[in-house]
PDB file of N, CA and C in Angstrom:
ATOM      1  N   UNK A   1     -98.896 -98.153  26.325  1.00  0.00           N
ATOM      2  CA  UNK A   1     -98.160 -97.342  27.286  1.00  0.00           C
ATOM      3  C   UNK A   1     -96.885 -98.044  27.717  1.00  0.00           C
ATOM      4  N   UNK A   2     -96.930 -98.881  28.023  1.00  0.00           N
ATOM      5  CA  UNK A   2     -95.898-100.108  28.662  1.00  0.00           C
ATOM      6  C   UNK A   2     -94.643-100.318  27.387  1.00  0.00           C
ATOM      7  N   UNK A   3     -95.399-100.442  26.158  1.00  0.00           N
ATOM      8  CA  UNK A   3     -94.649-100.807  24.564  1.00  0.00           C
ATOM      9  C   UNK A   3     -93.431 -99.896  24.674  1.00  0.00           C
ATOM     10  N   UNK A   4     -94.248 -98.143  24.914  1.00  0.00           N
ATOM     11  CA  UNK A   4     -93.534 -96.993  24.725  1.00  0.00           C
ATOM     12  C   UNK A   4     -92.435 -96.956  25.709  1.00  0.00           C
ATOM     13  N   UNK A   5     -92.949 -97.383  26.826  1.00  0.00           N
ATOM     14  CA  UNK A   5     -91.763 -97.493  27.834  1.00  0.00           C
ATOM     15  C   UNK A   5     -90.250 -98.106  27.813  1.00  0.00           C
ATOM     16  N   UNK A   6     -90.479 -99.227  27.644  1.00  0.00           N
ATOM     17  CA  UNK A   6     -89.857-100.190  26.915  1.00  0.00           C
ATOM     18  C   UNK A   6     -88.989 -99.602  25.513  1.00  0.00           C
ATOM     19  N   UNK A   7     -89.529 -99.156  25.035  1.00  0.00           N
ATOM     20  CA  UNK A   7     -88.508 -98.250  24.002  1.00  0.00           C
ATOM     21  C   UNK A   7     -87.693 -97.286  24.527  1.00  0.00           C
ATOM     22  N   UNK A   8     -88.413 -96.200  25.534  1.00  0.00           N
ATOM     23  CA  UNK A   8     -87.468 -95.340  25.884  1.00  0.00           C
ATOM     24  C   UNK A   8     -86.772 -96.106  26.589  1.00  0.00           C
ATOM     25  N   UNK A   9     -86.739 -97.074  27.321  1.00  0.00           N
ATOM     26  CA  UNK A   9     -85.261 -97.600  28.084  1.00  0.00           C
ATOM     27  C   UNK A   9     -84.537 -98.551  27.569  1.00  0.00           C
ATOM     28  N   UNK A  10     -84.962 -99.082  25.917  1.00  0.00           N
ATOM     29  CA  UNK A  10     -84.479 -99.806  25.143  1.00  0.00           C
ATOM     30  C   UNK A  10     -83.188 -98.376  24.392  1.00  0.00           C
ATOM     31  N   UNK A  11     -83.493 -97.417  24.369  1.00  0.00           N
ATOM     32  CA  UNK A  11     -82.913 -96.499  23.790  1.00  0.00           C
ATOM     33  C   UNK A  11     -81.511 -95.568  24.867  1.00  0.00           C
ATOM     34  N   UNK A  12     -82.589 -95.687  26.062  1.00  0.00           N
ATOM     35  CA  UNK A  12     -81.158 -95.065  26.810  1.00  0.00           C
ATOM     36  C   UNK A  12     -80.137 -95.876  27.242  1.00  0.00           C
ATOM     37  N   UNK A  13     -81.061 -97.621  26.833  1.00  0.00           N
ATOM     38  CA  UNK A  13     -79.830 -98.398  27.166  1.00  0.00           C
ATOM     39  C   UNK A  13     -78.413 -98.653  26.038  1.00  0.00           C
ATOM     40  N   UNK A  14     -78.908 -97.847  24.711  1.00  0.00           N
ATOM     41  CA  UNK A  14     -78.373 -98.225  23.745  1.00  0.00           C
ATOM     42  C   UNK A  14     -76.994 -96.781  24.069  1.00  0.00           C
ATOM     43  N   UNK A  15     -78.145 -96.207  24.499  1.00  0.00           N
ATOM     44  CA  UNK A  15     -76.840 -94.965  24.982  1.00  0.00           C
ATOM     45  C   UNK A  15     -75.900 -95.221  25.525  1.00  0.00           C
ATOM     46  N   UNK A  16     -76.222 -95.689  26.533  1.00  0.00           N
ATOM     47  CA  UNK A  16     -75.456 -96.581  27.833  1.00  0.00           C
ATOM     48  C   UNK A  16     -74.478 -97.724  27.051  1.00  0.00           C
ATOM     49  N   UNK A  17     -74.760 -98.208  26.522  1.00  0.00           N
ATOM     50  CA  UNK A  17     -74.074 -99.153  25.758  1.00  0.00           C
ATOM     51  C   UNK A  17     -72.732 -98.487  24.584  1.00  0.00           C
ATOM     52  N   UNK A  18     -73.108 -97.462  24.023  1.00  0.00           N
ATOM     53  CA  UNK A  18     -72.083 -96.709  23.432  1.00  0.00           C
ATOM     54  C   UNK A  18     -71.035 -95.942  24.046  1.00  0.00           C
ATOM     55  N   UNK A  19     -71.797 -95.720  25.264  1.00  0.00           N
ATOM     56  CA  UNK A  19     -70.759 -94.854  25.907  1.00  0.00           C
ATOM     57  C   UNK A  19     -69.746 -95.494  26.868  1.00  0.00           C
ATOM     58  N   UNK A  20     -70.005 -97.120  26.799  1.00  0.00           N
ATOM     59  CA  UNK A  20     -69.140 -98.364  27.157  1.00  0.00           C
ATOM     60  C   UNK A  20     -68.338 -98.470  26.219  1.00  0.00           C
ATOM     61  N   UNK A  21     -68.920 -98.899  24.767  1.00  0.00           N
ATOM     62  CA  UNK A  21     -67.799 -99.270  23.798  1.00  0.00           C
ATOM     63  C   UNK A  21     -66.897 -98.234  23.464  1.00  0.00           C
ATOM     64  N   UNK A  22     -66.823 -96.667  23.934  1.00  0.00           N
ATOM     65  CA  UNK A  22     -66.173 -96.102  23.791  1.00  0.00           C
ATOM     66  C   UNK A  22     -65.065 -96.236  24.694  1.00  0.00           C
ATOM     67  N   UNK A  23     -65.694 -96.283  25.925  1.00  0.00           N
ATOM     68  CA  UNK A  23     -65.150 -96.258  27.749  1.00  0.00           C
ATOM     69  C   UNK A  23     -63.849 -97.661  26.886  1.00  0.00           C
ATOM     70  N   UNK A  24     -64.601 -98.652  26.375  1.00  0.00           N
ATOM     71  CA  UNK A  24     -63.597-100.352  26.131  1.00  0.00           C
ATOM     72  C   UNK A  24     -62.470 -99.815  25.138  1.00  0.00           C
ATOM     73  N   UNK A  25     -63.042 -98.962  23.903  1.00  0.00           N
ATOM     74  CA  UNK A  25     -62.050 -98.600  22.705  1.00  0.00           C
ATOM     75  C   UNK A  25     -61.015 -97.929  23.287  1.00  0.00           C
ATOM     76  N   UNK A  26     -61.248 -96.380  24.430  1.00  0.00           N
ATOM     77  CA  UNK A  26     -60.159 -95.541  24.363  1.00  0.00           C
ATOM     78  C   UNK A  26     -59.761 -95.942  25.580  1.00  0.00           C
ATOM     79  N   UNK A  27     -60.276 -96.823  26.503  1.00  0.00           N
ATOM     80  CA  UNK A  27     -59.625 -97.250  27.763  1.00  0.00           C
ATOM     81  C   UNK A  27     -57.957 -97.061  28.153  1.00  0.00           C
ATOM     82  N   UNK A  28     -57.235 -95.960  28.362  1.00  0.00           N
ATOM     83  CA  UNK A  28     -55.945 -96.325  28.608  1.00  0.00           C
ATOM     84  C   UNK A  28     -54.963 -97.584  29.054  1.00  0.00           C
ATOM     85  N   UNK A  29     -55.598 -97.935  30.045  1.00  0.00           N
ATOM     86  CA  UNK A  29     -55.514 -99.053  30.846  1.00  0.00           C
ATOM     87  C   UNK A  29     -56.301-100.308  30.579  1.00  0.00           C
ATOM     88  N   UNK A  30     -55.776-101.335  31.137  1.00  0.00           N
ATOM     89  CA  UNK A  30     -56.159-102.822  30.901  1.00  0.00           C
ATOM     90  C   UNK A  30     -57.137-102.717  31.954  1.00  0.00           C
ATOM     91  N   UNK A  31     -57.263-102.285  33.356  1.00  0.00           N
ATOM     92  CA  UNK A  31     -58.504-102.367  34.041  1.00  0.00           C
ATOM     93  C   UNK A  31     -59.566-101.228  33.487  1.00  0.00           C
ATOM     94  N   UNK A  32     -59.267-100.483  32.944  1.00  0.00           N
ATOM     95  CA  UNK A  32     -60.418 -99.614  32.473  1.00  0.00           C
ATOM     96  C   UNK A  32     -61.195-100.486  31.002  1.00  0.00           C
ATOM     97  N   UNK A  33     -60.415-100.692  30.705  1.00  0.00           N
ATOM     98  CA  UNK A  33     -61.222-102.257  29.887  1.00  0.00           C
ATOM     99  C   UNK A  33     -61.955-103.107  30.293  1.00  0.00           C
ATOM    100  N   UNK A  34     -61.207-103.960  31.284  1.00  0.00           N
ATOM    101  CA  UNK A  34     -62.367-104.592  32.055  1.00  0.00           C
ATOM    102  C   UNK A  34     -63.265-104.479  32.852  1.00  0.00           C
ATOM    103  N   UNK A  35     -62.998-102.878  32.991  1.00  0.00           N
ATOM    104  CA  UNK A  35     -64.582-102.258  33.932  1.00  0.00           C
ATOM    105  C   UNK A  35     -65.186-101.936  32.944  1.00  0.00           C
ATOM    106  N   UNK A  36     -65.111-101.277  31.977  1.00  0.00           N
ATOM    107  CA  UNK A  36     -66.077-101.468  30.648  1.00  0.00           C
ATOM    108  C   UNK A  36     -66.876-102.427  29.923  1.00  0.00           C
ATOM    109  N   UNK A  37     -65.778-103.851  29.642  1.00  0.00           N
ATOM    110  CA  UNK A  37     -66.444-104.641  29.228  1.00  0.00           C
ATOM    111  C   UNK A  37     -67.643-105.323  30.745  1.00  0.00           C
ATOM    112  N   UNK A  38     -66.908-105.264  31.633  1.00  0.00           N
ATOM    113  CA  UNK A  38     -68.346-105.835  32.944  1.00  0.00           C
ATOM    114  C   UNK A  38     -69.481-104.840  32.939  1.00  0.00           C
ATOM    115  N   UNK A  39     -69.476-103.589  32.466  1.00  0.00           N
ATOM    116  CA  UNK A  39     -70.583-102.693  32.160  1.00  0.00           C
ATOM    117  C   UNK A  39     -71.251-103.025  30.941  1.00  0.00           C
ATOM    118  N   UNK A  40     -70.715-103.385  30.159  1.00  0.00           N
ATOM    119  CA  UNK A  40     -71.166-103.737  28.213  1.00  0.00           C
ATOM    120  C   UNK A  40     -71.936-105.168  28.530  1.00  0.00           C
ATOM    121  N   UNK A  41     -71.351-105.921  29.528  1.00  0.00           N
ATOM    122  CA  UNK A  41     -72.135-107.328  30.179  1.00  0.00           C
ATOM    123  C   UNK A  41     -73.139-107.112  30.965  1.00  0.00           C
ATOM    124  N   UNK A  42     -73.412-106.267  31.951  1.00  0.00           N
ATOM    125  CA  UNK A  42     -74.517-105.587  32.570  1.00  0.00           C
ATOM    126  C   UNK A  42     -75.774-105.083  31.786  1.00  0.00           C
ATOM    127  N   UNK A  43     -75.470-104.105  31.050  1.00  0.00           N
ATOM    128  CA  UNK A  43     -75.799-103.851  30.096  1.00  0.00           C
ATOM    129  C   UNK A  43     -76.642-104.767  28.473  1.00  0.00           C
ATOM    130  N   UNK A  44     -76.095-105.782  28.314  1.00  0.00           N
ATOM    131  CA  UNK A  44     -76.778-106.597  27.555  1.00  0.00           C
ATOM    132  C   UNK A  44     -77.434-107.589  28.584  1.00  0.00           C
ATOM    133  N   UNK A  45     -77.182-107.914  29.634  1.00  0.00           N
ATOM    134  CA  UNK A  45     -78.393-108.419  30.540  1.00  0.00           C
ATOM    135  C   UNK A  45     -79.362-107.798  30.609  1.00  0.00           C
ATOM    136  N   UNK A  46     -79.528-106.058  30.489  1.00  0.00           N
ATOM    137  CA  UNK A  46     -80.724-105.787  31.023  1.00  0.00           C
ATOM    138  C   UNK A  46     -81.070-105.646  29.551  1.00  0.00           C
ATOM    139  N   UNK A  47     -80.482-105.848  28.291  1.00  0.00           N
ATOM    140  CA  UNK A  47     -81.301-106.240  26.914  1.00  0.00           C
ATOM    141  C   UNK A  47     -82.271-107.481  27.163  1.00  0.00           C
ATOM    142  N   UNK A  48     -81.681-108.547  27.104  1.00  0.00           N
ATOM    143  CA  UNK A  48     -82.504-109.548  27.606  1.00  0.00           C
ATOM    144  C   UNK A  48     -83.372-109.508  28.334  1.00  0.00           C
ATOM    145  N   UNK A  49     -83.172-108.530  29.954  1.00  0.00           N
ATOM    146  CA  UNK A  49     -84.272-108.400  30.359  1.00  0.00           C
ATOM    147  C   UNK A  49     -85.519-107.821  29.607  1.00  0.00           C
ATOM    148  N   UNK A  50     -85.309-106.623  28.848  1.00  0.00           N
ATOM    149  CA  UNK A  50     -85.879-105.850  27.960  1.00  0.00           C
ATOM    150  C   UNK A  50     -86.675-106.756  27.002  1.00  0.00           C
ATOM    151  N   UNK A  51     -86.208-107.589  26.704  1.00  0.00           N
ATOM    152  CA  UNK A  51     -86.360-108.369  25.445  1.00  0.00           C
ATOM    153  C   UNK A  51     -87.749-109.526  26.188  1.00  0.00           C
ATOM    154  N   UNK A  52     -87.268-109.900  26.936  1.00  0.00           N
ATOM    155  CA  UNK A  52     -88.267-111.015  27.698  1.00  0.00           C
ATOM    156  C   UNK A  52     -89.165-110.024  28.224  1.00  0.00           C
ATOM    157  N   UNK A  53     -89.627-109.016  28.610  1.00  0.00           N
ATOM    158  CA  UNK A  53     -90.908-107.969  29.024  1.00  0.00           C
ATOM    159  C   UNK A  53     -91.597-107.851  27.781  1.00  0.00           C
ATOM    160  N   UNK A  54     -90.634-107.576  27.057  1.00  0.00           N
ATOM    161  CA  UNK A  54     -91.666-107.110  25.548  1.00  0.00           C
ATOM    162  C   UNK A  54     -91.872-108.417  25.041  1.00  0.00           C
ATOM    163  N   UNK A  55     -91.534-109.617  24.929  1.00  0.00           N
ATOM    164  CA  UNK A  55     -91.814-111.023  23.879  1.00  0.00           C
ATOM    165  C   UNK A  55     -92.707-111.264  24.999  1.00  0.00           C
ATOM    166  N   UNK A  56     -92.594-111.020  26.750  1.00  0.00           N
ATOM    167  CA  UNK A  56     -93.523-112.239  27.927  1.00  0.00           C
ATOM    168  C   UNK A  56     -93.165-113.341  27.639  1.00  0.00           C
ATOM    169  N   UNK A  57     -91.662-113.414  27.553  1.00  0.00           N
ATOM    170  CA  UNK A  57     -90.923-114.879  27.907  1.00  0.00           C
ATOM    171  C   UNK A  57     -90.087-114.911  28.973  1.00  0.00           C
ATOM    172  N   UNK A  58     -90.500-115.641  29.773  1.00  0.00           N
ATOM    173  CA  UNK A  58     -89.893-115.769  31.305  1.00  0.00           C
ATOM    174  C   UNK A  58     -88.276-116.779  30.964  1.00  0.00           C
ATOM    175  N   UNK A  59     -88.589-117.620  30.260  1.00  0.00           N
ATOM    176  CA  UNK A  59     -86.931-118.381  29.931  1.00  0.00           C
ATOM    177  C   UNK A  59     -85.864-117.342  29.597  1.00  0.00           C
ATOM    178  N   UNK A  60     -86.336-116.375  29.135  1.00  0.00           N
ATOM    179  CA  UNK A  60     -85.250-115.144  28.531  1.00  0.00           C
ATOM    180  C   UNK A  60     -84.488-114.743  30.090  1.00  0.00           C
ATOM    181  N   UNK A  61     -85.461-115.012  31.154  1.00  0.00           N
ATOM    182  CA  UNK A  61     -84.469-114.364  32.157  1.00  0.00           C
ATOM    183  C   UNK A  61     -83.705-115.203  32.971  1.00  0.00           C
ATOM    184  N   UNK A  62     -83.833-116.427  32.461  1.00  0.00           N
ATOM    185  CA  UNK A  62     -83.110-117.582  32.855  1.00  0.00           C
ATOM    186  C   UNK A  62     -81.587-117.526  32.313  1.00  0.00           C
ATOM    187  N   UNK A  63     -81.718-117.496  31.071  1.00  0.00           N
ATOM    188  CA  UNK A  63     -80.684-117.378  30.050  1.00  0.00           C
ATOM    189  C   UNK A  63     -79.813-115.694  30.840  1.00  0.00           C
ATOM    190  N   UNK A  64     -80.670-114.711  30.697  1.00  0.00           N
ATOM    191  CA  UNK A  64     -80.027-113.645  31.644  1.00  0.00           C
ATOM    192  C   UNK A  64     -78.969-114.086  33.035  1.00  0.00           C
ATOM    193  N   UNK A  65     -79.748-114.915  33.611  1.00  0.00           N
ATOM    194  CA  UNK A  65     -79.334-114.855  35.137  1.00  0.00           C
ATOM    195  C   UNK A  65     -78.251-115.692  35.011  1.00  0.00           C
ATOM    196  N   UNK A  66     -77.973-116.518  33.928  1.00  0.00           N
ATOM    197  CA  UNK A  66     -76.511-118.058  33.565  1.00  0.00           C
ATOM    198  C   UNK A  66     -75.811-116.564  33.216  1.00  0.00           C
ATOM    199  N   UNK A  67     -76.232-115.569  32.015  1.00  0.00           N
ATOM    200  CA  UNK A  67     -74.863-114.823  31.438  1.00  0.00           C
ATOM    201  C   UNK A  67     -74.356-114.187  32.682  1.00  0.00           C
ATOM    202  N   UNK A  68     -75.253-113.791  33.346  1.00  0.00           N
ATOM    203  CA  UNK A  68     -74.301-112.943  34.678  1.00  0.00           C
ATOM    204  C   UNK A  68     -74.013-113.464  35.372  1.00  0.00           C
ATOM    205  N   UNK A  69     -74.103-114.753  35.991  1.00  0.00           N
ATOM    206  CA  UNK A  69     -72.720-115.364  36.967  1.00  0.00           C
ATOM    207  C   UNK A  69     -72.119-115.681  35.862  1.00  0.00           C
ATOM    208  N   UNK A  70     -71.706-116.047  34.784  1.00  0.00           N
ATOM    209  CA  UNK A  70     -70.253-116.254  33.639  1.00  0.00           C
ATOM    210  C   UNK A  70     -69.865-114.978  33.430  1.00  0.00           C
ATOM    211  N   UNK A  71     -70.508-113.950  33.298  1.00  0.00           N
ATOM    212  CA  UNK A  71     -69.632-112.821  32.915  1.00  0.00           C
ATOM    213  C   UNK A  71     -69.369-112.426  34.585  1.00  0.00           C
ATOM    214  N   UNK A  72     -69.918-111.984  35.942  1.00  0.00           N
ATOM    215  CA  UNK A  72     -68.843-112.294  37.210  1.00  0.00           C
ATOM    216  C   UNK A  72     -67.576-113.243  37.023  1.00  0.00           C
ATOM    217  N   UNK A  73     -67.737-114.631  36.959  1.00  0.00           N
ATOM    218  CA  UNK A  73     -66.777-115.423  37.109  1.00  0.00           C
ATOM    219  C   UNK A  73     -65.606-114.835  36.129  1.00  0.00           C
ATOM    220  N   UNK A  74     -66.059-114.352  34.903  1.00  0.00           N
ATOM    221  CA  UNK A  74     -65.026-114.147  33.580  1.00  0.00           C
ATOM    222  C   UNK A  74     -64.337-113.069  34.122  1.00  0.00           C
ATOM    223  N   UNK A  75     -65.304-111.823  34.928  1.00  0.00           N
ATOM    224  CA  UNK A  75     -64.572-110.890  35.252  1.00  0.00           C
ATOM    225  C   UNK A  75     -63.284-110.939  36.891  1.00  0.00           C
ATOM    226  N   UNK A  76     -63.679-111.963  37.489  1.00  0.00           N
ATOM    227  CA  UNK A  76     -62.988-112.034  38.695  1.00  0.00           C
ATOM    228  C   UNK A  76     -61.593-113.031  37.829  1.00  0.00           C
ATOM    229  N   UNK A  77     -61.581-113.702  37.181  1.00  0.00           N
ATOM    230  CA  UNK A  77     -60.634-114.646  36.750  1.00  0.00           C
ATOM    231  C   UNK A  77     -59.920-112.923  35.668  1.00  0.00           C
ATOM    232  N   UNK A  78     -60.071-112.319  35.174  1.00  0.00           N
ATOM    233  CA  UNK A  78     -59.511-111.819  34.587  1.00  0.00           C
ATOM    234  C   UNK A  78     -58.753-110.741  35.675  1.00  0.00           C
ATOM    235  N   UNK A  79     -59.760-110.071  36.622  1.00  0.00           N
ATOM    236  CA  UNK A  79     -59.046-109.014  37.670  1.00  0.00           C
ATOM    237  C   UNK A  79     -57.955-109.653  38.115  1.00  0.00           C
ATOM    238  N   UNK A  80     -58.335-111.371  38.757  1.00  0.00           N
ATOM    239  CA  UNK A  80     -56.840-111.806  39.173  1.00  0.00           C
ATOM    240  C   UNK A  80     -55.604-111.945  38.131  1.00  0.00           C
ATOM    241  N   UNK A  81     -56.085-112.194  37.052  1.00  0.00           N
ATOM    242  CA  UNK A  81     -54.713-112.768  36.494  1.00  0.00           C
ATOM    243  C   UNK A  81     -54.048-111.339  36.065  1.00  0.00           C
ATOM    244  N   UNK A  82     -54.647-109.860  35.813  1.00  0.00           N
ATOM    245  CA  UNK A  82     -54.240-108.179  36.101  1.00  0.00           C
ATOM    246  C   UNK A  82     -52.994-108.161  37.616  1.00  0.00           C
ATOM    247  N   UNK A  83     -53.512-108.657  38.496  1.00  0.00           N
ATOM    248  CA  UNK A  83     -52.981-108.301  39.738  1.00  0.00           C
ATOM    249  C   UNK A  83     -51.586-109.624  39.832  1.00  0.00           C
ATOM    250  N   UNK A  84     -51.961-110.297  38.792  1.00  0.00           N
ATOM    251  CA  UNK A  84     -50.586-111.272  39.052  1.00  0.00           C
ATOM    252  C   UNK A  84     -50.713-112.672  39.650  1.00  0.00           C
ATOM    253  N   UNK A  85     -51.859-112.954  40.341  1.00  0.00           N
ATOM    254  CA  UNK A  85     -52.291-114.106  41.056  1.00  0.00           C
ATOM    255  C   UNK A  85     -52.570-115.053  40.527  1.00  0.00           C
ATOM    256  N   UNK A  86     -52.386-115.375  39.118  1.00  0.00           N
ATOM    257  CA  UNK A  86     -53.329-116.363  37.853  1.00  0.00           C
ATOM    258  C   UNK A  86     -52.428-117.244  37.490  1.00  0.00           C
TER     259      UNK A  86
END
């Protein structure tokens, strides 16, 4: 029951994930990029999360919790240097 679960939100995350790399490809703008790519980073965190439920490896969410303060930090260093402050 749990396996199946895990698939369906392995699947709508894949949705979710396409409809980023599209959001990153046709992005007009340089901030609509980088709100995409911080969604495409969100987004493969909760793979990992996904990934460590189904293997029952708790280090997987360790490794999760380092990518998302680097992808925050990556994304605040990039908003500033957009606005001119860098």
């Amino acid at each position: 029951m749990a396996e199946g679960l895990v698939l369906i939100a392995a699947a709508l995350v894949a949705g979710a994930f396409l409809l980023a790399l599209w959001r990153f490809i046709q992005g007009p703008t340089a901030a609509d990029r980088v709100a995409a790519f911080d969604v495409m980073t969100v987004i493969s965190i909760t793979v990992i999360a996904l990934a460590a439920l189904s293997e029952g490896r708790g280090i997987y969410l360790d490794v999760a919790l380092v990518y998302a303060l680097l992808s925050f930090l990556g994304v605040i260093a990039v908003a500033r240097y957009l606005e001119g402050r860098f």
